[in-house]
C-alpha atoms as a PDB file:
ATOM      1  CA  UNK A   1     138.169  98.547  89.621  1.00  0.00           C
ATOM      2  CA  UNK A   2     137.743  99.256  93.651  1.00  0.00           C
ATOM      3  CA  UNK A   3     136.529 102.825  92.483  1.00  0.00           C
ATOM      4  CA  UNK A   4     134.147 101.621  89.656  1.00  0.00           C
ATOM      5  CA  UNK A   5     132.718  99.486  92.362  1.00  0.00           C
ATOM      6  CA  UNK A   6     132.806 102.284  95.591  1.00  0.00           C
ATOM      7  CA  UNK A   7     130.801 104.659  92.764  1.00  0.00           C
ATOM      8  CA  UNK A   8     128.345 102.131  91.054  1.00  0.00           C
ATOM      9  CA  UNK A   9     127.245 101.391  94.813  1.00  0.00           C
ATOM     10  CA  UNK A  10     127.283 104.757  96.161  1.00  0.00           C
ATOM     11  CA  UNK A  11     125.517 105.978  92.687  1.00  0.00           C
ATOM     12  CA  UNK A  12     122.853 103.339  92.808  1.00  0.00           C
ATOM     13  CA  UNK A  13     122.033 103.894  96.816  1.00  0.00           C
ATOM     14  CA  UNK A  14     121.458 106.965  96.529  1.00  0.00           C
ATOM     15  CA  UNK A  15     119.515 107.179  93.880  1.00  0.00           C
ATOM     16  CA  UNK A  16     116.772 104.808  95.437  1.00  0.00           C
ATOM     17  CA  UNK A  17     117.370 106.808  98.872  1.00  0.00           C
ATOM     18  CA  UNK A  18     116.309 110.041  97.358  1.00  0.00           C
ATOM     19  CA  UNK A  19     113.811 108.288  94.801  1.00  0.00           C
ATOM     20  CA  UNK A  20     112.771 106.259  98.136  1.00  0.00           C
ATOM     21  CA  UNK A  21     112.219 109.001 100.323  1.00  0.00           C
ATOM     22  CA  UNK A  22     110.824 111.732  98.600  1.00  0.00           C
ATOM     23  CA  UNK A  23     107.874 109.136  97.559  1.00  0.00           C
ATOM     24  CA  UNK A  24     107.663 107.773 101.243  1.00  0.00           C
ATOM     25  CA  UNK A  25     107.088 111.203 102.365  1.00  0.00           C
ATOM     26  CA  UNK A  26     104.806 112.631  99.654  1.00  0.00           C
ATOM     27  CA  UNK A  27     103.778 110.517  97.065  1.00  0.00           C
ATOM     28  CA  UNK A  28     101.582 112.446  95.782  1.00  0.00           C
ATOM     29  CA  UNK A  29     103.543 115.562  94.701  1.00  0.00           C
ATOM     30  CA  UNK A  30     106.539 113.598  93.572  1.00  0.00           C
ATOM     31  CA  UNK A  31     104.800 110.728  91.426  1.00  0.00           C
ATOM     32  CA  UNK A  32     103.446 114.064  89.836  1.00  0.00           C
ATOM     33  CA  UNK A  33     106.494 115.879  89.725  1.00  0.00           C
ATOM     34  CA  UNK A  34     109.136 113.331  88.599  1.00  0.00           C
ATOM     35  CA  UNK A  35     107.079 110.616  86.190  1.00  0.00           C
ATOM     36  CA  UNK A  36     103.962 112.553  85.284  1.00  0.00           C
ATOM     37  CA  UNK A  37     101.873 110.490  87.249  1.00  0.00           C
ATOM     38  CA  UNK A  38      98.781 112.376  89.044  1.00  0.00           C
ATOM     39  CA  UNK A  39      97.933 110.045  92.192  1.00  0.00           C
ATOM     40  CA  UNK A  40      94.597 110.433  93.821  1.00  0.00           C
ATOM     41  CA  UNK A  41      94.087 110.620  97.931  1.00  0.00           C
ATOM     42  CA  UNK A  42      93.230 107.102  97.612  1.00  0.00           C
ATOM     43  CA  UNK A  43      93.977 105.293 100.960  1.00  0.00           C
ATOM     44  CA  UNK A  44      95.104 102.120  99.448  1.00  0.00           C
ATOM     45  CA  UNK A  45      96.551 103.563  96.595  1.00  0.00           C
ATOM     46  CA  UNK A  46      98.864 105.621  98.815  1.00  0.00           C
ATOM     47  CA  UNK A  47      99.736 102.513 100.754  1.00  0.00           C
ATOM     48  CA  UNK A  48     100.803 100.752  98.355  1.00  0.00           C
ATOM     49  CA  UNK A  49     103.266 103.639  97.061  1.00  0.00           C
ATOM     50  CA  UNK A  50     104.382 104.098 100.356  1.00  0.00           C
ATOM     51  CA  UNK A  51     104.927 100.446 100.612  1.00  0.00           C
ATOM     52  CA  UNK A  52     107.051 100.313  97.550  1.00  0.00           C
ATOM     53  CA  UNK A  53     108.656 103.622  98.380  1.00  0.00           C
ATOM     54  CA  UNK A  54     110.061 102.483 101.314  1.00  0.00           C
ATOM     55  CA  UNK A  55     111.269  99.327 100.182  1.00  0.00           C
ATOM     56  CA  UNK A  56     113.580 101.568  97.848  1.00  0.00           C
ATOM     57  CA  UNK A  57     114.459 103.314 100.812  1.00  0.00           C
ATOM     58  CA  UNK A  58     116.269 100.666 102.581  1.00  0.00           C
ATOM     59  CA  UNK A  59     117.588  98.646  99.200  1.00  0.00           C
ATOM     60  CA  UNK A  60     119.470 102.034  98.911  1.00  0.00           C
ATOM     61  CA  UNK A  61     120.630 101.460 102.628  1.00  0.00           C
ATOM     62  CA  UNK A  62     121.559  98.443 102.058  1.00  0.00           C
ATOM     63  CA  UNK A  63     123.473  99.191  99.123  1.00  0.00           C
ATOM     64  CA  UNK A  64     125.048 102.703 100.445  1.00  0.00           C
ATOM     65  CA  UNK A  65     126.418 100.026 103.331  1.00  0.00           C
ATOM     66  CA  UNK A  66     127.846  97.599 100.872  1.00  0.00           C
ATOM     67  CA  UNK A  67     130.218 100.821  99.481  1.00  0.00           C
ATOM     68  CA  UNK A  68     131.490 101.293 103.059  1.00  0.00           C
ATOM     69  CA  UNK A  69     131.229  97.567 104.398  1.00  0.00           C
ATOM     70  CA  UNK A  70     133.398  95.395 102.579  1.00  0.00           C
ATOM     71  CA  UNK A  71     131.757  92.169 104.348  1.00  0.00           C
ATOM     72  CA  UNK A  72     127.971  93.523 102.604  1.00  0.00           C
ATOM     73  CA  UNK A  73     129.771  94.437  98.673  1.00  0.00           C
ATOM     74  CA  UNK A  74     128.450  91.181  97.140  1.00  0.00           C
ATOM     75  CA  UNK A  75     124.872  91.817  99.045  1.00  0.00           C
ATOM     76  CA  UNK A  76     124.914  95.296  98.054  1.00  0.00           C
ATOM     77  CA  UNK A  77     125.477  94.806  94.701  1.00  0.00           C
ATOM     78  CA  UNK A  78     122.644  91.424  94.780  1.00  0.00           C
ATOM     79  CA  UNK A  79     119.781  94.023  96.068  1.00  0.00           C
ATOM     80  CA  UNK A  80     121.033  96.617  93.685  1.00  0.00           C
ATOM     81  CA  UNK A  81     120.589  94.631  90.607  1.00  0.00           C
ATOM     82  CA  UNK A  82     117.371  93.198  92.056  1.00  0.00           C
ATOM     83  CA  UNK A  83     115.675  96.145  92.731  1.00  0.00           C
ATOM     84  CA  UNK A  84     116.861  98.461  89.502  1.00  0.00           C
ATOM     85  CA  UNK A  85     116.533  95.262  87.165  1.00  0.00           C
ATOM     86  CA  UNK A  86     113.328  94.200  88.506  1.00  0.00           C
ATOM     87  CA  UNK A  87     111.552  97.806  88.017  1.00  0.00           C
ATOM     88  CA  UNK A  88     113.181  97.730  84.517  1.00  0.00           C
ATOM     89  CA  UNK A  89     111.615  94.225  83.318  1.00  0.00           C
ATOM     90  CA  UNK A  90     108.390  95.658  85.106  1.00  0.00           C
ATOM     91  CA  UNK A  91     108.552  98.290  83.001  1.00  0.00           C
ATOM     92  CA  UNK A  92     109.163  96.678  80.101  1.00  0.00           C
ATOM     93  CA  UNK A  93     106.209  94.081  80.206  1.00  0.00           C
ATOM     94  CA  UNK A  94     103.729  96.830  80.917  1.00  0.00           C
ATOM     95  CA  UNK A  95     105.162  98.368  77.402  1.00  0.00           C
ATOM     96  CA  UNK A  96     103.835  95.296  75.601  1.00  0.00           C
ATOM     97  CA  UNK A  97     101.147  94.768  77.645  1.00  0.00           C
ATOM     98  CA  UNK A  98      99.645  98.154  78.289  1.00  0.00           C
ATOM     99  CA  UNK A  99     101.396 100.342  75.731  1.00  0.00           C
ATOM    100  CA  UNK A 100     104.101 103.353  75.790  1.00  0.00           C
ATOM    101  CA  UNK A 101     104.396 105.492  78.508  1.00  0.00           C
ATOM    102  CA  UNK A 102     104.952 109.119  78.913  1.00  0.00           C
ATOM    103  CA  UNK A 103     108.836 110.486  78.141  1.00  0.00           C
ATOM    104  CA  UNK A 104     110.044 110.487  82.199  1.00  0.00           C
ATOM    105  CA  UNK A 105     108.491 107.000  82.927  1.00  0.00           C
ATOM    106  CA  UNK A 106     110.667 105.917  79.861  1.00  0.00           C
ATOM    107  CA  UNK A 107     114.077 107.736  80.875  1.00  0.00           C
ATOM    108  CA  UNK A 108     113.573 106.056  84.499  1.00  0.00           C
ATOM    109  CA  UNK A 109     113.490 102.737  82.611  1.00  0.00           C
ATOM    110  CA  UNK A 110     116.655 104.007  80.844  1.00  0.00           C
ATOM    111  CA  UNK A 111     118.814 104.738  84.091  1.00  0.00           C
ATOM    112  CA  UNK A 112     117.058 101.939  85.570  1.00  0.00           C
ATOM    113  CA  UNK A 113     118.855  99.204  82.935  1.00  0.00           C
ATOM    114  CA  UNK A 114     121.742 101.536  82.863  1.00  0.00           C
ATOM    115  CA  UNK A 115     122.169 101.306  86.836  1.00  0.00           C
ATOM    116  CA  UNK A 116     121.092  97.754  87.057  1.00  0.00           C
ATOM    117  CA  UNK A 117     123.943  96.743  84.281  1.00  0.00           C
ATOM    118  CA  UNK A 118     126.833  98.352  86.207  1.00  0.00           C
ATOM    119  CA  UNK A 119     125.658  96.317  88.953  1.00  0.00           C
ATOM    120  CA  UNK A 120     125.611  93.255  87.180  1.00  0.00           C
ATOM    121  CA  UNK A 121     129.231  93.833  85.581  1.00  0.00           C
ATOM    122  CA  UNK A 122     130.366  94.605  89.361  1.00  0.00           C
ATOM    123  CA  UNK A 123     129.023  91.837  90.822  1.00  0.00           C
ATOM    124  CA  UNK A 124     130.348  89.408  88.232  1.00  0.00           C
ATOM    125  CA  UNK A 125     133.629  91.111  88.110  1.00  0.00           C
ATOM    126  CA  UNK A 126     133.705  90.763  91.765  1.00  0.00           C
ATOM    127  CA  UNK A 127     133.398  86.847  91.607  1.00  0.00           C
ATOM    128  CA  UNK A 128     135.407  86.377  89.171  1.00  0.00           C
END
C-alpha cells in the first residue's frame, strides 16, 4: 500500500506542477491549448489565472513533499484532495448552472474526480 500511496502523491503533484506552471507562465497559450479556452490580454483576467495557477503550483509542492516527507503524507494527501476535489465540484455546478462544456474541460473533470478519489482512499486508508 506504501507504493499506491508514494505514486497517488507523486502522480497528483505533478500533475498540478506542470498544469500549475505552464498556466503561471503563459496563460494565455495554454488555457488555449489544453481546455479550448481562448483568454483575452485582459489585465485582471490574467491575474486571476495567474493567481489560481500558482496556487496549483505549490499544492503540487506540497504534495510532491508529502511522497518524500513522511511527517507531510497526511497533509499531502489533505491539499491533494482539496484542490483536485474542489475543481471537480466546481466543475460540476457550472454543468447545471451554465451548461456542458467543451470535450477537454470535461476529461479534466474526469482525471480531476479520478485523482481526487485515490487521494481520498489514501488518506482514509492511511488513518485507518
Amino acid at each position: 500500500m506504501e507504493t499506491i500511496k508514494i505514486i497517488v502523491l507523486v502522480l497528483s503533484g505533478l500533475m498540478l506542477l506542470f498544469v500549475g506552471g505552464m498556466r503561471l507562465g503563459n496563460p494565455i497559450k495554454t488555457y488555449l491549448k489544453n481546455s479550448g479556452i481562448k483568454l483575452e490580454n485582459d489585465v485582471d483576467l490574467l491575474n486571476e489565472m495567474r493567481g489560481v495557477s500558482a496556487l496549483m503550483l505549490c499544492g503540487g509542492i506540497i504534495i510532491l513533499l508529502g511522497a518524500v516527507v513522511p511527517k507531510l503524507t497526511f497533509t499531502a494527501f489533505v491539499v491533494a484532495l482539496l484542490i483536485f476535489l474542489g475543481f471537480a465540484i466546481g466543475r460540476i455546478l457550472s454543468i447545471s448552472f451554465d451548461g456542458k462544456p467543451n470535450k477537454q474541460i470535461r476529461q479534466g473533470l474526469i482525471s480531476e474526480i479520478v485523482l481526487g478519489a485515490a487521494n481520498v482512499f489514501c488518506l482514509i486508508n492511511m488513518v485507518v
